[in-house]
C-alpha atoms as a PDB file:
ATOM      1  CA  UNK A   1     -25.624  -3.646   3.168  1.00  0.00           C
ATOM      2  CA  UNK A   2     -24.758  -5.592  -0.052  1.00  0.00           C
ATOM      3  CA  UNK A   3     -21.189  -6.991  -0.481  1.00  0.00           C
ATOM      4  CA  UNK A   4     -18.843  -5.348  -1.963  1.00  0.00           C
ATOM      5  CA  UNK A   5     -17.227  -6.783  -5.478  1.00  0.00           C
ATOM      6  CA  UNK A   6     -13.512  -6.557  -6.326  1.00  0.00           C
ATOM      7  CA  UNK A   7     -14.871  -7.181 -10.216  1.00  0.00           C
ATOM      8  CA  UNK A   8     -12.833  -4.373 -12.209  1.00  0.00           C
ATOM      9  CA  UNK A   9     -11.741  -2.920  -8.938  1.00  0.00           C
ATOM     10  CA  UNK A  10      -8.587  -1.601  -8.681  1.00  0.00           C
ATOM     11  CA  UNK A  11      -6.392  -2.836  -5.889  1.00  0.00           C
ATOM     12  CA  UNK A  12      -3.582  -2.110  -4.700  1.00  0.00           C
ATOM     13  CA  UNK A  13      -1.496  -4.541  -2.183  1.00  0.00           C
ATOM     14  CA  UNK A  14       2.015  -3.856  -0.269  1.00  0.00           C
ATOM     15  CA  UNK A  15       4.871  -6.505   0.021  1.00  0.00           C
ATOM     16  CA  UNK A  16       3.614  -8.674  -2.161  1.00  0.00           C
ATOM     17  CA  UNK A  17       6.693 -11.197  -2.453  1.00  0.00           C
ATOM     18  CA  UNK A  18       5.602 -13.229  -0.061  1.00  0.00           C
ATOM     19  CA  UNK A  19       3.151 -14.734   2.721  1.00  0.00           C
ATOM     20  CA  UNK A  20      -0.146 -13.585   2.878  1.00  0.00           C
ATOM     21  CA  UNK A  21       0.806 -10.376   0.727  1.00  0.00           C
ATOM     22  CA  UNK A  22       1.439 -12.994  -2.584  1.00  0.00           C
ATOM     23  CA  UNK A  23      -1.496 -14.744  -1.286  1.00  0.00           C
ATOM     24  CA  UNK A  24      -3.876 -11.641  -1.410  1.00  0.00           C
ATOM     25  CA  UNK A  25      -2.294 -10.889  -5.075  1.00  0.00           C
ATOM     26  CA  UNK A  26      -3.732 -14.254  -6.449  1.00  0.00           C
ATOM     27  CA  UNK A  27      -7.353 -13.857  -4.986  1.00  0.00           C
ATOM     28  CA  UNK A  28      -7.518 -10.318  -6.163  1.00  0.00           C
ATOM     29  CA  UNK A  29      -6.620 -11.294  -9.235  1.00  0.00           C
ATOM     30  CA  UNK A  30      -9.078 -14.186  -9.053  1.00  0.00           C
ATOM     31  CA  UNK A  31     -11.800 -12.221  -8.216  1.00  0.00           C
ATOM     32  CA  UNK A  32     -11.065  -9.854 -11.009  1.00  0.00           C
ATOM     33  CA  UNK A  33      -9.205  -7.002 -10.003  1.00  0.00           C
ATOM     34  CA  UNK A  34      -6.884  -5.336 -11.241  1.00  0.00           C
ATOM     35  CA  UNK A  35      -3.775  -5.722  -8.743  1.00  0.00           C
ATOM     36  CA  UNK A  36      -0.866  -2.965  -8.275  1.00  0.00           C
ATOM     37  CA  UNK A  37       1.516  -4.528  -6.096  1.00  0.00           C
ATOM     38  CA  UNK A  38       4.807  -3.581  -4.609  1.00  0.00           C
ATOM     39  CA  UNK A  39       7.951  -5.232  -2.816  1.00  0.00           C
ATOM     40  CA  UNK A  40      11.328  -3.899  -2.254  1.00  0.00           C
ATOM     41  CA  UNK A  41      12.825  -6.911  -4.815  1.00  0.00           C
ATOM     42  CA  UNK A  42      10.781  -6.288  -8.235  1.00  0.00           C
ATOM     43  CA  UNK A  43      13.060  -9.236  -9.997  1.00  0.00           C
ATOM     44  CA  UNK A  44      11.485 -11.527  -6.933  1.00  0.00           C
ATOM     45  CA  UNK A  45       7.737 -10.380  -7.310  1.00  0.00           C
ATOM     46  CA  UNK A  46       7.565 -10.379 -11.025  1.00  0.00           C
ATOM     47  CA  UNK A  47       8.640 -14.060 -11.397  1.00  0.00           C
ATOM     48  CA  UNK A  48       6.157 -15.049  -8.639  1.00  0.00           C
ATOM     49  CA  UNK A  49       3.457 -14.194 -11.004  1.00  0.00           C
ATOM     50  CA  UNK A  50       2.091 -14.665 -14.433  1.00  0.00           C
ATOM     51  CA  UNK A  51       2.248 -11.670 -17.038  1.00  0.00           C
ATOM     52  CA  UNK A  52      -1.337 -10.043 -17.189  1.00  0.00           C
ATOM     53  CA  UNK A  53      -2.934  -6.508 -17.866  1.00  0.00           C
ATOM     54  CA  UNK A  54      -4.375  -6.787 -14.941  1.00  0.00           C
ATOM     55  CA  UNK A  55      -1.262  -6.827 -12.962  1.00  0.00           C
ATOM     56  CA  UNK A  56       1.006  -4.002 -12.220  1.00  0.00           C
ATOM     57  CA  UNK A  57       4.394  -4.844 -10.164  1.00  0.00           C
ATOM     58  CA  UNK A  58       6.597  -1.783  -8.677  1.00  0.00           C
ATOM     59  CA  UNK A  59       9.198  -1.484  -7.013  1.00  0.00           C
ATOM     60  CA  UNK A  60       9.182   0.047  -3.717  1.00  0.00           C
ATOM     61  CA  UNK A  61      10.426   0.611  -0.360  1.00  0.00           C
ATOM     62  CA  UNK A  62       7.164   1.706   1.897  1.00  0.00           C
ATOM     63  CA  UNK A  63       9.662   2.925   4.705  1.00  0.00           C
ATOM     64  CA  UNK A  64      10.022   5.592   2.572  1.00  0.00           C
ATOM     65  CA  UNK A  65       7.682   8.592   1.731  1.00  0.00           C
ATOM     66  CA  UNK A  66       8.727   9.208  -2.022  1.00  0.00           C
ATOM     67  CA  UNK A  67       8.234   5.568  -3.323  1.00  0.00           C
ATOM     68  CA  UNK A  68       5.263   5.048  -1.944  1.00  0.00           C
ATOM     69  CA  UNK A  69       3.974   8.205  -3.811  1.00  0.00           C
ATOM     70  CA  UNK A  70       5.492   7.220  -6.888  1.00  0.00           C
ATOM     71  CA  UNK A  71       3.984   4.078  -6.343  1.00  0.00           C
ATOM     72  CA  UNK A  72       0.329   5.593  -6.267  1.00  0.00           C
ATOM     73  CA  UNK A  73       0.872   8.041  -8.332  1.00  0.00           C
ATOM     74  CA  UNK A  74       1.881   5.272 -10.909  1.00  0.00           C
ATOM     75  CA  UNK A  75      -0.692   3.047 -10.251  1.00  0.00           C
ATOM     76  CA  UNK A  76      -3.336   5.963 -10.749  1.00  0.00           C
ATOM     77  CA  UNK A  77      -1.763   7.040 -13.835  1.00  0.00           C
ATOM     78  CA  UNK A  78      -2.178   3.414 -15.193  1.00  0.00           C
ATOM     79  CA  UNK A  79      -5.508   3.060 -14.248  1.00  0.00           C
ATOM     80  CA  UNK A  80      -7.310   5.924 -13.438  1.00  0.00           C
ATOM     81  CA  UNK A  81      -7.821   5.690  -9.878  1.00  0.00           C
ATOM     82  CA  UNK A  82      -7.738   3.629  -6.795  1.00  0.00           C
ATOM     83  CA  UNK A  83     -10.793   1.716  -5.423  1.00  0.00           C
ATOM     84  CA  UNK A  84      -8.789  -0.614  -2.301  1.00  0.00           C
ATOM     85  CA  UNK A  85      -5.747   0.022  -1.144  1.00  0.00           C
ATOM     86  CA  UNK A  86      -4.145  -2.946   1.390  1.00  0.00           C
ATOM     87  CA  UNK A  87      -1.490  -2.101   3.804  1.00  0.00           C
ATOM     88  CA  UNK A  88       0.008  -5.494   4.240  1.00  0.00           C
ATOM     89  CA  UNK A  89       3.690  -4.976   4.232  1.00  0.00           C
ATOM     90  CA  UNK A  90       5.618  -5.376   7.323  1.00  0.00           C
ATOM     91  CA  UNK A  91       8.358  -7.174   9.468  1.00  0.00           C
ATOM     92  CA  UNK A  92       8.917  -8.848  13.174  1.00  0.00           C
ATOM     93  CA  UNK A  93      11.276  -8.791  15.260  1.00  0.00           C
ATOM     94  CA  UNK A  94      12.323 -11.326  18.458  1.00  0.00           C
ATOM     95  CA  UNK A  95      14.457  -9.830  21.057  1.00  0.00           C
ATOM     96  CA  UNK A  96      14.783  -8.387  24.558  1.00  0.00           C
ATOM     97  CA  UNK A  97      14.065  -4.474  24.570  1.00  0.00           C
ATOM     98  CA  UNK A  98      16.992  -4.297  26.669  1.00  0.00           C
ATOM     99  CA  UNK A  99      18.988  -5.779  24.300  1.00  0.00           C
ATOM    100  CA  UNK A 100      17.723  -5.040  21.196  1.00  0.00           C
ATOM    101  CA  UNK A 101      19.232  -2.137  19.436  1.00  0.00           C
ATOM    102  CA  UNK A 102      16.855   1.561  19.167  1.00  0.00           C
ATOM    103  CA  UNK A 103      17.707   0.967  15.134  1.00  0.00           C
ATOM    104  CA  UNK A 104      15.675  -2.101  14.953  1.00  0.00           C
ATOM    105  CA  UNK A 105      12.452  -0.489  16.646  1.00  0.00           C
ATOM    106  CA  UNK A 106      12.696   2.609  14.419  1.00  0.00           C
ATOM    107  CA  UNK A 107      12.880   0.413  11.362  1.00  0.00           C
ATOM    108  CA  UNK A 108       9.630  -1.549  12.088  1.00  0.00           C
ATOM    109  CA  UNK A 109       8.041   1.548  12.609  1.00  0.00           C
ATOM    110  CA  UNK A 110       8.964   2.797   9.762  1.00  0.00           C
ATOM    111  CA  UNK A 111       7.374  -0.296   7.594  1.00  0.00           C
ATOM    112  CA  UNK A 112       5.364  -1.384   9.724  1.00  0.00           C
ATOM    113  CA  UNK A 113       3.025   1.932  10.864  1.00  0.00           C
ATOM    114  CA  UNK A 114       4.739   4.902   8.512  1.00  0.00           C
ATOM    115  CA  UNK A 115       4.515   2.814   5.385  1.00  0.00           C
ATOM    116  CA  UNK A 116       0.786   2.401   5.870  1.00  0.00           C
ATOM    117  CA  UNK A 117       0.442   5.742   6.888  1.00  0.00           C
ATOM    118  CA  UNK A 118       2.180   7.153   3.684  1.00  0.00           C
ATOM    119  CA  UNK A 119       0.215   4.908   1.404  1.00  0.00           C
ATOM    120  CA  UNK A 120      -2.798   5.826   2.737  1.00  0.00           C
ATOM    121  CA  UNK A 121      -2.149   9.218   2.543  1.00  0.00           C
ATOM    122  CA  UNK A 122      -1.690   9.100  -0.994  1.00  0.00           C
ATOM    123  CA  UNK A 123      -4.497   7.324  -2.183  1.00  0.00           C
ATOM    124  CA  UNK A 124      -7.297   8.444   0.215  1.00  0.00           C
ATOM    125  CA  UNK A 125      -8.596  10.961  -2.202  1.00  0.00           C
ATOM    126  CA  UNK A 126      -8.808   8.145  -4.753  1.00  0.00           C
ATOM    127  CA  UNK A 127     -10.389   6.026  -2.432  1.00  0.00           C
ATOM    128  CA  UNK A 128     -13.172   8.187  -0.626  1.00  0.00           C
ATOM    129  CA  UNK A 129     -14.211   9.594  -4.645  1.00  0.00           C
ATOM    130  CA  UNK A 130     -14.803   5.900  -5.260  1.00  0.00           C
ATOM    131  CA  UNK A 131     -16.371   4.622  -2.150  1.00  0.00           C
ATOM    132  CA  UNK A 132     -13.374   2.305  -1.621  1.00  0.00           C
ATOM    133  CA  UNK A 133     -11.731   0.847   1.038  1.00  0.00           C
ATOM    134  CA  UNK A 134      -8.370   0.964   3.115  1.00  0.00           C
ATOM    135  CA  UNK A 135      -7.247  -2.297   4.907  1.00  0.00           C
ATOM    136  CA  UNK A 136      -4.763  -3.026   7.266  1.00  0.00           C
ATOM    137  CA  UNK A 137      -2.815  -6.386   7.749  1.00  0.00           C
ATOM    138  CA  UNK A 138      -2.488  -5.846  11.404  1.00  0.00           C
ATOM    139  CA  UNK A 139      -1.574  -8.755  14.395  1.00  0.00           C
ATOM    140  CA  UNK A 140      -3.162  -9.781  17.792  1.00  0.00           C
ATOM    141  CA  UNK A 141       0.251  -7.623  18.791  1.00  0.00           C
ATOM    142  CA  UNK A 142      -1.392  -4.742  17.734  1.00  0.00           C
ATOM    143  CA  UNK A 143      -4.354  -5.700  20.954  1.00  0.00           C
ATOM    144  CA  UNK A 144      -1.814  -7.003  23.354  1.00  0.00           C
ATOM    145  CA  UNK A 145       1.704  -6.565  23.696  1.00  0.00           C
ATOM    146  CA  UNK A 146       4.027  -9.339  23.319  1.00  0.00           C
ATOM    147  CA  UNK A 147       7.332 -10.103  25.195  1.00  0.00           C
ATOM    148  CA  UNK A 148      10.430 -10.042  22.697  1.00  0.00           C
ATOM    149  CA  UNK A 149       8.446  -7.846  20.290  1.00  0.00           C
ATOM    150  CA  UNK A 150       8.050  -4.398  22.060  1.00  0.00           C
ATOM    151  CA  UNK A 151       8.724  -2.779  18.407  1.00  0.00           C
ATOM    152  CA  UNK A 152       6.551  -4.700  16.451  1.00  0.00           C
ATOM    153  CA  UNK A 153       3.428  -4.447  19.368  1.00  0.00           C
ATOM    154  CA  UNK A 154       4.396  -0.723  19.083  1.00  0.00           C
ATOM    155  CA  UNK A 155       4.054  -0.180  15.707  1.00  0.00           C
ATOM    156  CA  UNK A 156       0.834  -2.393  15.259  1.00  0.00           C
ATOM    157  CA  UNK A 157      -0.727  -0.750  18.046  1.00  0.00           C
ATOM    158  CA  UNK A 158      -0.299   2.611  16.038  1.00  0.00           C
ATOM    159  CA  UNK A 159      -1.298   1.086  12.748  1.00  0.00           C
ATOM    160  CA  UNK A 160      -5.156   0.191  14.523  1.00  0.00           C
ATOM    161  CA  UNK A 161      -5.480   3.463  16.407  1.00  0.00           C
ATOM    162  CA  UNK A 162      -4.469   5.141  13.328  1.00  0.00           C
ATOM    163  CA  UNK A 163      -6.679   3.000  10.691  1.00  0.00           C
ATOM    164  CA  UNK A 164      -9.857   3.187  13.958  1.00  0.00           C
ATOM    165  CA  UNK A 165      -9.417   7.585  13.806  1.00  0.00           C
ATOM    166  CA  UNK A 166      -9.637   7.423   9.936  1.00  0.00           C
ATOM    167  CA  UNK A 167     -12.542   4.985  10.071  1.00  0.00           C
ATOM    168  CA  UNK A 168     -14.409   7.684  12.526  1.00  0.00           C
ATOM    169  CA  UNK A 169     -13.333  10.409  10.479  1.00  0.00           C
ATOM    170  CA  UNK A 170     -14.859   8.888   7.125  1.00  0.00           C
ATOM    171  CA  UNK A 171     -17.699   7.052   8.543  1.00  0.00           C
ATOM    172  CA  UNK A 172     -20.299   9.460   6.426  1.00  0.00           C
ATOM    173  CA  UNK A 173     -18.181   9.681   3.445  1.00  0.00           C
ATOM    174  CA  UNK A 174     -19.191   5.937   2.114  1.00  0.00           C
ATOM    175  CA  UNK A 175     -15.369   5.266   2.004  1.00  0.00           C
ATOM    176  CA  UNK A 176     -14.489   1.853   4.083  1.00  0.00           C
ATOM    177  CA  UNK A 177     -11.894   1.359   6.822  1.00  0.00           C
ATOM    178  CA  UNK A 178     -10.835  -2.020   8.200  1.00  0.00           C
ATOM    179  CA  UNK A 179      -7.585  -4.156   9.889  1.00  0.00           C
ATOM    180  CA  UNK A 180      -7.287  -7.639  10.473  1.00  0.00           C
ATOM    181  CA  UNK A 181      -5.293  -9.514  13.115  1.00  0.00           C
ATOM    182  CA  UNK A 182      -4.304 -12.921  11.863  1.00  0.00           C
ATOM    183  CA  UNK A 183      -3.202 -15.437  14.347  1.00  0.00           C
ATOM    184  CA  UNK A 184       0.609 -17.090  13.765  1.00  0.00           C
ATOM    185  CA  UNK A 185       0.139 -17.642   9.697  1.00  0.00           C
ATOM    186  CA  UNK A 186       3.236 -19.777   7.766  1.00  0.00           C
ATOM    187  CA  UNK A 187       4.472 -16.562   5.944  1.00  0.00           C
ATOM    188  CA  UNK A 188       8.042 -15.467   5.666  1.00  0.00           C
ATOM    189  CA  UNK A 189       7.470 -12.909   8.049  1.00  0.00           C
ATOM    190  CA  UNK A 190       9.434 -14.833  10.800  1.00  0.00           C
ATOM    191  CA  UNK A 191      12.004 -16.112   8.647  1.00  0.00           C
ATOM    192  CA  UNK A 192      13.252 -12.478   7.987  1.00  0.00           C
ATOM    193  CA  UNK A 193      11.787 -11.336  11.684  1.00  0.00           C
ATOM    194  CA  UNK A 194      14.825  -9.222  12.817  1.00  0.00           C
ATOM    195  CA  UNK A 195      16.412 -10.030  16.352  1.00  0.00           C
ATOM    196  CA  UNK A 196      18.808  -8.012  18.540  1.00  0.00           C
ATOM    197  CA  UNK A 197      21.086  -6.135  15.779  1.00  0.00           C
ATOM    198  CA  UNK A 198      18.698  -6.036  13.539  1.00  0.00           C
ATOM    199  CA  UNK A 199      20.359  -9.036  11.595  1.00  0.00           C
ATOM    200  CA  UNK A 200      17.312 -11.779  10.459  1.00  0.00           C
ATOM    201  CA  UNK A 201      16.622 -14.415  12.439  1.00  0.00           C
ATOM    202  CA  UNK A 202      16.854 -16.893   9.899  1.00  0.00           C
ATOM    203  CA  UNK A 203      14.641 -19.656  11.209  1.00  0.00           C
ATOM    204  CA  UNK A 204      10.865 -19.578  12.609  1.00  0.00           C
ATOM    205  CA  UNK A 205      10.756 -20.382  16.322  1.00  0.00           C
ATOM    206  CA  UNK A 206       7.085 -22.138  15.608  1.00  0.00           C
ATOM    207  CA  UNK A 207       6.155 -25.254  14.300  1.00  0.00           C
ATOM    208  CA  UNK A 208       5.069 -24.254  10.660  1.00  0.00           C
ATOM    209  CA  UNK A 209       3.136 -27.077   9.989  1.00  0.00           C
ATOM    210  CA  UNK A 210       0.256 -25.829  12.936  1.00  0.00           C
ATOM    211  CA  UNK A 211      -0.216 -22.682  11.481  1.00  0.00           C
ATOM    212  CA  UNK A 212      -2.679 -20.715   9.248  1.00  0.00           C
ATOM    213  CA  UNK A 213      -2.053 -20.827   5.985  1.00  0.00           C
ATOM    214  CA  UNK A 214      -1.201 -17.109   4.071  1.00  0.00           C
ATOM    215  CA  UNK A 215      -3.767 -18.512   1.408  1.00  0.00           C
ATOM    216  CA  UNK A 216      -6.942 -18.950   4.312  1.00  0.00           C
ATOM    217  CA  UNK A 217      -5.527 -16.090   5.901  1.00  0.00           C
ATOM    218  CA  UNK A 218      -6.426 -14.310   2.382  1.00  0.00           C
ATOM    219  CA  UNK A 219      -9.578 -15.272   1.744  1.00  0.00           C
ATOM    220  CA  UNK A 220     -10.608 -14.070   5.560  1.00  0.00           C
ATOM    221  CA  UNK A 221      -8.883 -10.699   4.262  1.00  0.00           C
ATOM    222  CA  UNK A 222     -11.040 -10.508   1.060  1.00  0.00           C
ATOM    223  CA  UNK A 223     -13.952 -12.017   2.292  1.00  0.00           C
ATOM    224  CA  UNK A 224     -14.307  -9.532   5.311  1.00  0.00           C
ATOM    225  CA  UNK A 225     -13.525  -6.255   2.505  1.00  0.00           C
ATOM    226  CA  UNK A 226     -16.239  -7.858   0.655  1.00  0.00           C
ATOM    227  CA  UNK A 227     -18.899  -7.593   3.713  1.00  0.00           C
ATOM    228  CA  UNK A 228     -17.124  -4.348   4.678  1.00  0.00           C
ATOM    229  CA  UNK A 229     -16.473  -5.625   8.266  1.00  0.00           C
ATOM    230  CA  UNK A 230     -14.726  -3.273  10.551  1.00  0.00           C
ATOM    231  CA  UNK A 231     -12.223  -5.387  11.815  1.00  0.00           C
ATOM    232  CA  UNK A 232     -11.202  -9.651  11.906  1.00  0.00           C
ATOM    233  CA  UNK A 233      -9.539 -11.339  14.536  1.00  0.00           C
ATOM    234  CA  UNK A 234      -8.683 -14.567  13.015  1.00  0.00           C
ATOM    235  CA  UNK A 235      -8.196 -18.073  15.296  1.00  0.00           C
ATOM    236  CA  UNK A 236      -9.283 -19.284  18.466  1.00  0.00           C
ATOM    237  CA  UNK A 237      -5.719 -18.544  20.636  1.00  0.00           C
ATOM    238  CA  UNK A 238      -6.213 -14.842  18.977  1.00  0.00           C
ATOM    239  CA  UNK A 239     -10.060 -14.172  20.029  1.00  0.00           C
ATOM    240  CA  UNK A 240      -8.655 -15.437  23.248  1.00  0.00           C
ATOM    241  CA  UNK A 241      -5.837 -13.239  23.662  1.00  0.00           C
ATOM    242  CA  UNK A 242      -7.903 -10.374  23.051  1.00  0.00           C
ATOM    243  CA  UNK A 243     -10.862 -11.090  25.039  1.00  0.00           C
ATOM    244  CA  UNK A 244      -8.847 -12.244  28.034  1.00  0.00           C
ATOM    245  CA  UNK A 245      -6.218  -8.694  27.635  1.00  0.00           C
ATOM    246  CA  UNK A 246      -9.914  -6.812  28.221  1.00  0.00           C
ATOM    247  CA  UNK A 247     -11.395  -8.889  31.399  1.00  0.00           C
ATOM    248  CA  UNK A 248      -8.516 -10.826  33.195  1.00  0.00           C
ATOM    249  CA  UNK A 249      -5.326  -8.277  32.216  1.00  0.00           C
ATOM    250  CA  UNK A 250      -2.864  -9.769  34.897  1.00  0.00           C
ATOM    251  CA  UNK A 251      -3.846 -13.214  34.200  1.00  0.00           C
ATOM    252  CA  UNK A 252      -3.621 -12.157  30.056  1.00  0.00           C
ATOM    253  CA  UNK A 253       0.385 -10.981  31.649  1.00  0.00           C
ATOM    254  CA  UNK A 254       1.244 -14.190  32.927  1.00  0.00           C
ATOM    255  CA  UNK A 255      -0.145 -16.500  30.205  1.00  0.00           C
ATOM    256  CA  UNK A 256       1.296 -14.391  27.487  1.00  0.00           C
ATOM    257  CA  UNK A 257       4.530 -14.887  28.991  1.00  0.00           C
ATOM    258  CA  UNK A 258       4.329 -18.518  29.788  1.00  0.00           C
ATOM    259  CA  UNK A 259       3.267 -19.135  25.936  1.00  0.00           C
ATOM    260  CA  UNK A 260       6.755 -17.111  24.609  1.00  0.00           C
ATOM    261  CA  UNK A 261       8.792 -18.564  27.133  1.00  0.00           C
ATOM    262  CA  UNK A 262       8.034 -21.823  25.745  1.00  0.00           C
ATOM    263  CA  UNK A 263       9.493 -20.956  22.342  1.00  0.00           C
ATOM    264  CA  UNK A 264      12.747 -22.525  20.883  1.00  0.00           C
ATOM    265  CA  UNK A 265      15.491 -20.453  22.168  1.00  0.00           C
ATOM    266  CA  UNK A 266      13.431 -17.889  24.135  1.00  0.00           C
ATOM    267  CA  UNK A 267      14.615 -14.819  25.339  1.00  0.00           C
ATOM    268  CA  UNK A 268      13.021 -14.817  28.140  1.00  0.00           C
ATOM    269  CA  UNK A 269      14.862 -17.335  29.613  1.00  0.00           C
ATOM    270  CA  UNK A 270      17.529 -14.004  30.479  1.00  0.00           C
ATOM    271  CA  UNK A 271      14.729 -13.223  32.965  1.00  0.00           C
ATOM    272  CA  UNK A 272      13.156 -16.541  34.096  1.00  0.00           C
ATOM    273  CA  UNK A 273      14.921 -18.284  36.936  1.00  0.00           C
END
């Protein structure tokens, strides 16, 4: 199959402010697309880029239905159609489930699976008329579930069995379907991860400076769209995690929790003696 080119391609990226969303905005653009992107703070994502015709900034919420149609709807109106559409935006969370209040869950699925969901919804006519392709920025949470984040394993769990249905639904149709699962990446993700009352945690519980960058993490993104792969798991701990949640579950159980009980501050330590 030859690669797929981004050249004149019209893209279209969620949260885009920050992380590997800004990061995916700058190789699109670099490759020669032309980028719609979105974030709830337009003042924040304008000035994080240079002014160009090829670059379309909105403003919009994905948790909710109406901008992300106005969003596609704007972005098709502009330029005539959509070729790639990236569902990147989302949030975290770090907290007990018996702590943690229902609010919090319901708000990362919201972003985190319906915002994807509505996107897509909205520009999958665009996309299967071109041949295009619909991405997911998913996690290794979304293969195993992780202790302290029962909402956000929940809602990327639903983002992959939802993006792996529409894959098998459009597998004649030319159109392209594919997620990703970075490893820990040095976005802002964490920073703004939400913990018990839904309040941000404020600080990243990992050491930043042994992480992916959002910029590799990128060019994995684009470079796998490009060869139209069906799905990246991206570092060594992540192909790990995965493999070892299919052959050695229990085992998978107690590493899993050994690794997040050595965080700063974990809260497992309620349930550790």
């Amino acid at each position: 199959m030859s690669m797929y080119s981004l050249n004149n391609k019209v893209v279209v990226i969620t949260g885009g402010s920050s992380g590997i969303g800004k990061a995916l905005v700058e190789r699109a653009l670099g490759a020669g697309a032309k980028v719609a992107v979105c974030a709830r703070n337009l003042d924040k994502l304008q000035s994080l880029f240079p002014q160009s015709e090829r670059l379309f900034c909105c403003k919009a919420d994905v948790s909710i239905e109406a901008d992300c149609k106005a969003f596609i709807a704007k972005t098709t109106e502009r330029w005539g159609g959509i070729d790639v559409l990236i569902n990147n935006a989302g949030i975290s969370m770090r907290a007990l489930f018996e702590d943690v209040d229902l609010s919090v869950l319901k708000e990362l699925m919201d972003i985190n699976f319906w915002g994807s969901v509505y996107c897509t919804k909205y520009a999958l006519p665009s996309i299967i008329k071109q041949k295009g392709i619909v991405a997911g920025v998913s996690s290794i949470a979304g293969y195993r579930g992780l202790p302290g984040r029962t909402g956000y394993s929940a809602s990327k769990f639903a983002l992959q069995g939802f993006l792996e249905a529409l894959r098998t639904e459009l597998l004649y149709t030319g159109a392209h379907v594919m997620w990703v699962s970075p490893g820990f990446t040095a976005s802002n993700i964490r920073n703004v991860a939400r913990s018990s009352d839904g309040s941000a945690q404020a600080e990243t519980p990992l050491d930043e400076s042994k992480l992916m960058t959002a910029e590799e993490c990128a060019r994995l993104i684009i470079a796998g769209m490009e060869a139209r792969k069906r799905t990246i798991v991206m570092t060594g701990q992540g192909k790990l995690a995965v493999w070892l949640n299919k052959l050695l579950p229990a085992l998978a159980d107690k590493m899993v929790y050994k690794h997040f009980l050595s965080e700063p501050d974990s809260p497992l330590k309620k349930y550790t003696p």
